[in-house]
C-alpha atoms as a PDB file:
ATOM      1  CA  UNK A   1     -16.419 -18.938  14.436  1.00  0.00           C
ATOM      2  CA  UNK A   2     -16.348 -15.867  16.396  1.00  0.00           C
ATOM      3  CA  UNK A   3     -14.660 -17.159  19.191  1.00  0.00           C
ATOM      4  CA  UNK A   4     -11.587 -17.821  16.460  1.00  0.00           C
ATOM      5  CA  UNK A   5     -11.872 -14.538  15.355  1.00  0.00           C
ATOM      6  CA  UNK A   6     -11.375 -13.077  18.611  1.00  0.00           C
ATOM      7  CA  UNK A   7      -8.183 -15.179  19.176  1.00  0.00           C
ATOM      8  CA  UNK A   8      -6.969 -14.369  15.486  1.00  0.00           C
ATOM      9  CA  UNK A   9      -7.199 -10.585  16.639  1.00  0.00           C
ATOM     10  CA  UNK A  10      -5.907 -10.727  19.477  1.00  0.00           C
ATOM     11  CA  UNK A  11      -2.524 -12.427  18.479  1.00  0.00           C
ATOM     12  CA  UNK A  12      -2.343  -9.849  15.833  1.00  0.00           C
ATOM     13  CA  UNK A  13      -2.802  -7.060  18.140  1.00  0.00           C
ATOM     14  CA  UNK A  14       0.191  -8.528  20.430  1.00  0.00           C
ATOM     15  CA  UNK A  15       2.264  -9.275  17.883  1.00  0.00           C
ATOM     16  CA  UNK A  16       1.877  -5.378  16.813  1.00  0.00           C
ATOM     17  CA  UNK A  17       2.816  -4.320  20.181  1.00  0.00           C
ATOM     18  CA  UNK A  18       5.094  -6.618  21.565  1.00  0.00           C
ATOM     19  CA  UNK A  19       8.625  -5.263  22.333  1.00  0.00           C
ATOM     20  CA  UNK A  20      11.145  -7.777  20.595  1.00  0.00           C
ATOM     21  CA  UNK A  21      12.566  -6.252  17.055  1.00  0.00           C
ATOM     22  CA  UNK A  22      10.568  -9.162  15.261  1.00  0.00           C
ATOM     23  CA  UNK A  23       7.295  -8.424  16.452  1.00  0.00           C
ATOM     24  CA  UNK A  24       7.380  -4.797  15.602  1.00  0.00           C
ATOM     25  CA  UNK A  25       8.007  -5.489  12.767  1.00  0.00           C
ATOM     26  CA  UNK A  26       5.802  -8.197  11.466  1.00  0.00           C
ATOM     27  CA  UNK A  27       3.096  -5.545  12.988  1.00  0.00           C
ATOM     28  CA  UNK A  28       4.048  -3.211  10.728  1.00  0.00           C
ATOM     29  CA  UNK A  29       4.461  -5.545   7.959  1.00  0.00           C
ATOM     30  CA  UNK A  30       0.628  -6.570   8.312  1.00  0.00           C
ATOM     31  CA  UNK A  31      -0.823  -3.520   8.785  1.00  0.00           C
ATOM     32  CA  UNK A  32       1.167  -2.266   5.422  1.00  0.00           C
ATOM     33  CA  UNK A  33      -0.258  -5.665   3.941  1.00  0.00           C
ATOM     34  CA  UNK A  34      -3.686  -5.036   5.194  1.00  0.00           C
ATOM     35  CA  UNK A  35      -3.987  -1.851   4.212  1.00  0.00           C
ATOM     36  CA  UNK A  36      -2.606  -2.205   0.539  1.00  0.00           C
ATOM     37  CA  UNK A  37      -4.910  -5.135  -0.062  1.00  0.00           C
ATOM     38  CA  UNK A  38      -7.869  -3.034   1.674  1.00  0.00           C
ATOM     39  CA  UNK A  39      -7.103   0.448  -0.670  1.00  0.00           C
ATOM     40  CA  UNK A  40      -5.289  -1.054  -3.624  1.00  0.00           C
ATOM     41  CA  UNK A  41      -8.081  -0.260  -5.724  1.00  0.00           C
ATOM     42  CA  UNK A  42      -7.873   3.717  -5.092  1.00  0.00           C
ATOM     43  CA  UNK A  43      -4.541   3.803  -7.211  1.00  0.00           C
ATOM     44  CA  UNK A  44      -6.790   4.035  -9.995  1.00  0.00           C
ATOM     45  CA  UNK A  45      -8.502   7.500  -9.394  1.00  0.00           C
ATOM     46  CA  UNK A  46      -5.334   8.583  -8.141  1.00  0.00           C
ATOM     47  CA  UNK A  47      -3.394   8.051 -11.167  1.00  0.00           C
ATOM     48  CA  UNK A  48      -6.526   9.280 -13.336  1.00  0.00           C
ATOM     49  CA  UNK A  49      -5.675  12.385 -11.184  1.00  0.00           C
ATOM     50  CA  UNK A  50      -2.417  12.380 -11.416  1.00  0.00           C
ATOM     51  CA  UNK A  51      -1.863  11.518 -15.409  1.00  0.00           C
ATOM     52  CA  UNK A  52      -4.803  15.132 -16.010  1.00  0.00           C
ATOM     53  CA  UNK A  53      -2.634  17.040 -13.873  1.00  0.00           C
ATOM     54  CA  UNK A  54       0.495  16.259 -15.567  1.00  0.00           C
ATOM     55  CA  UNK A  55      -0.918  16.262 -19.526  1.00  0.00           C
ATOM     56  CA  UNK A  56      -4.949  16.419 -19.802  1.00  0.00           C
ATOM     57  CA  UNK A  57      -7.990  15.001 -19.238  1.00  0.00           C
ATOM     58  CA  UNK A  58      -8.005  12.423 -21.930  1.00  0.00           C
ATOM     59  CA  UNK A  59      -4.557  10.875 -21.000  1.00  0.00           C
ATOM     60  CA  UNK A  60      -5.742  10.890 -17.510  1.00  0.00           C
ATOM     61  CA  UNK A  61      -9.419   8.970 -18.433  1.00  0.00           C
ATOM     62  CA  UNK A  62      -7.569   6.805 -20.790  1.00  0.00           C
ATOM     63  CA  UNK A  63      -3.697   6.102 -19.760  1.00  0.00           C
ATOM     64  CA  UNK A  64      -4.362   6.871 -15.869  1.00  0.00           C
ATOM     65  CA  UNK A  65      -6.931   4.396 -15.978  1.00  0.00           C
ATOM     66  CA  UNK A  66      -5.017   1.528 -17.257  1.00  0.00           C
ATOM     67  CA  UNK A  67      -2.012   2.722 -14.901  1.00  0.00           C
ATOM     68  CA  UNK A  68      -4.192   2.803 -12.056  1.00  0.00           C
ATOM     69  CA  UNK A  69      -5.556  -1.191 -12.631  1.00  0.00           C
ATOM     70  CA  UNK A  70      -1.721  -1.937 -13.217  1.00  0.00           C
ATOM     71  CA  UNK A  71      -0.494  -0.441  -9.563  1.00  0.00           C
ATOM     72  CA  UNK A  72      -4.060  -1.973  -8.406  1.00  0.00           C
ATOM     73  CA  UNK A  73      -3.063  -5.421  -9.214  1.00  0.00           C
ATOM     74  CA  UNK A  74       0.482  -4.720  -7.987  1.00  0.00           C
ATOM     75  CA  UNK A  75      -0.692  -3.349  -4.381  1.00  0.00           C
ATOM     76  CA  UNK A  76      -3.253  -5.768  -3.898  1.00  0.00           C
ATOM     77  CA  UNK A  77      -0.895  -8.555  -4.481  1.00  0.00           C
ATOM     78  CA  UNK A  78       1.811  -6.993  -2.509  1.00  0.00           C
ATOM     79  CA  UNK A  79      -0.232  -6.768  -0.045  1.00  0.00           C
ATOM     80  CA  UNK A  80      -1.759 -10.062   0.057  1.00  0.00           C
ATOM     81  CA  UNK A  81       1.856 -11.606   0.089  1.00  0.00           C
ATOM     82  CA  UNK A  82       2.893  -9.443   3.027  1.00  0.00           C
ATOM     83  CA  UNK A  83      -0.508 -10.611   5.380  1.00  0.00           C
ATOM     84  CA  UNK A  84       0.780 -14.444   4.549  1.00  0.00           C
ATOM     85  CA  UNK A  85       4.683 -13.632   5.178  1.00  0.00           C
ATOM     86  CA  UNK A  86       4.196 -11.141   7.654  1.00  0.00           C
ATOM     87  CA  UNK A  87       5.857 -13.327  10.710  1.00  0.00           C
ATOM     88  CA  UNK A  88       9.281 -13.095   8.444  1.00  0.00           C
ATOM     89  CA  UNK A  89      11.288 -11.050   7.994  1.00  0.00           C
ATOM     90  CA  UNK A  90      11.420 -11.380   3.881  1.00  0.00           C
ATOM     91  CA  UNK A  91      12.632  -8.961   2.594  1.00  0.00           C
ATOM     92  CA  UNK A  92      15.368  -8.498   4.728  1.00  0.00           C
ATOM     93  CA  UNK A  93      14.389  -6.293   7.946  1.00  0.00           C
ATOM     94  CA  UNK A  94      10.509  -6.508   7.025  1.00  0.00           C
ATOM     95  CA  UNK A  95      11.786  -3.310   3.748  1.00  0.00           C
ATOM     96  CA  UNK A  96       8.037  -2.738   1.801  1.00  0.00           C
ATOM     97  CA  UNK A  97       8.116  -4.329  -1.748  1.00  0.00           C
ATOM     98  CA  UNK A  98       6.425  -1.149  -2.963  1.00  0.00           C
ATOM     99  CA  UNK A  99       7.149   2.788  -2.886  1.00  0.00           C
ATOM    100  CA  UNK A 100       5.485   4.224  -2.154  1.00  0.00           C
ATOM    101  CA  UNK A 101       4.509   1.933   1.201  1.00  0.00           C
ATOM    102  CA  UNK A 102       0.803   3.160   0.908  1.00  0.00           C
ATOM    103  CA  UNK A 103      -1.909   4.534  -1.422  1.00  0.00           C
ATOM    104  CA  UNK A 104      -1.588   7.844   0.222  1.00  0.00           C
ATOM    105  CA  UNK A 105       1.513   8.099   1.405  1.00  0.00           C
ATOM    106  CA  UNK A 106       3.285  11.868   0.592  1.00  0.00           C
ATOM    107  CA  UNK A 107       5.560  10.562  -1.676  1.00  0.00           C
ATOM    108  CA  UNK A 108       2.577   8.888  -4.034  1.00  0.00           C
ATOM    109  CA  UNK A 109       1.031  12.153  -3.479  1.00  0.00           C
ATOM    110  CA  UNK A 110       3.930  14.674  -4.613  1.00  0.00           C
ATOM    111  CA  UNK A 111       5.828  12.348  -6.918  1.00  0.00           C
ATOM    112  CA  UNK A 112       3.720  12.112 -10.132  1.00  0.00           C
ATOM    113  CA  UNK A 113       2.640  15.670  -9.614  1.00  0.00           C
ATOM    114  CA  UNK A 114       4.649  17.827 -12.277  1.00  0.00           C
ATOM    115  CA  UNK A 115       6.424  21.187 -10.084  1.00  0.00           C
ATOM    116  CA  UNK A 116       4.622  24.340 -12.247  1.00  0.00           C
ATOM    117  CA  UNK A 117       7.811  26.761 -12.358  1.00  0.00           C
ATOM    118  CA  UNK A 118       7.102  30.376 -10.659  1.00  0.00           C
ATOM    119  CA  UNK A 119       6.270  33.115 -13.448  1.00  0.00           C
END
């Protein structure tokens, strides 16, 4: 069992580093899908977060919360499709399926945040 594990890994890891276009890719592709299925579930205190900063507490405890299992379910599966599809290029040129790529990614971070205009 180990022994498989090791030769899983490594393929992975030379598949992420390799030099043709493909490979780079398909790296990237599964360590996007990794990572989503791995922190899919923080979406939900970051959109409780994000839903009190832009109205209150009790739309963020209520609305962010059902937001946040919505883009949980979303990511995770996203990301579970990209691990199984990662050696092709679907979409075309190995694009991310969500925007933001990652759970912390600036744009997540900055996008739901509502701008508070300079007194």
């Amino acid at each position: 069992m180990k022994k498989g594990l090791v030769i899983v890994l490594a393929i992975l890891v030379i598949l992420s580093i390799a030099q043709p276009l493909y490979a780079q890719d398909a790296g990237k592709k599964l360590f996007r899908g990794v990572g989503n299925v791995l922190t899919g579930w923080v979406e939900i205190p970051k959109q409780i977060y994000d839903e009190s900063v832009n109205s209150n507490i009790l739309v963020g405890l209520t609305w962010g919360t059902l937001k946040g299992c919505g883009w949980t379910i979303i990511r995770t599966v996203t990301g579970a499709y990209e691990v199984v599809t990662f050696p092709f290029p679907i979409p075309e040129g190995y694009k991310p399926i969500v925007e933001p790529e990652f759970v912390f990614s600036k744009e997540s971070d900055t996008a739901s945040v509502k701008e508070t205009p300079a007194k």
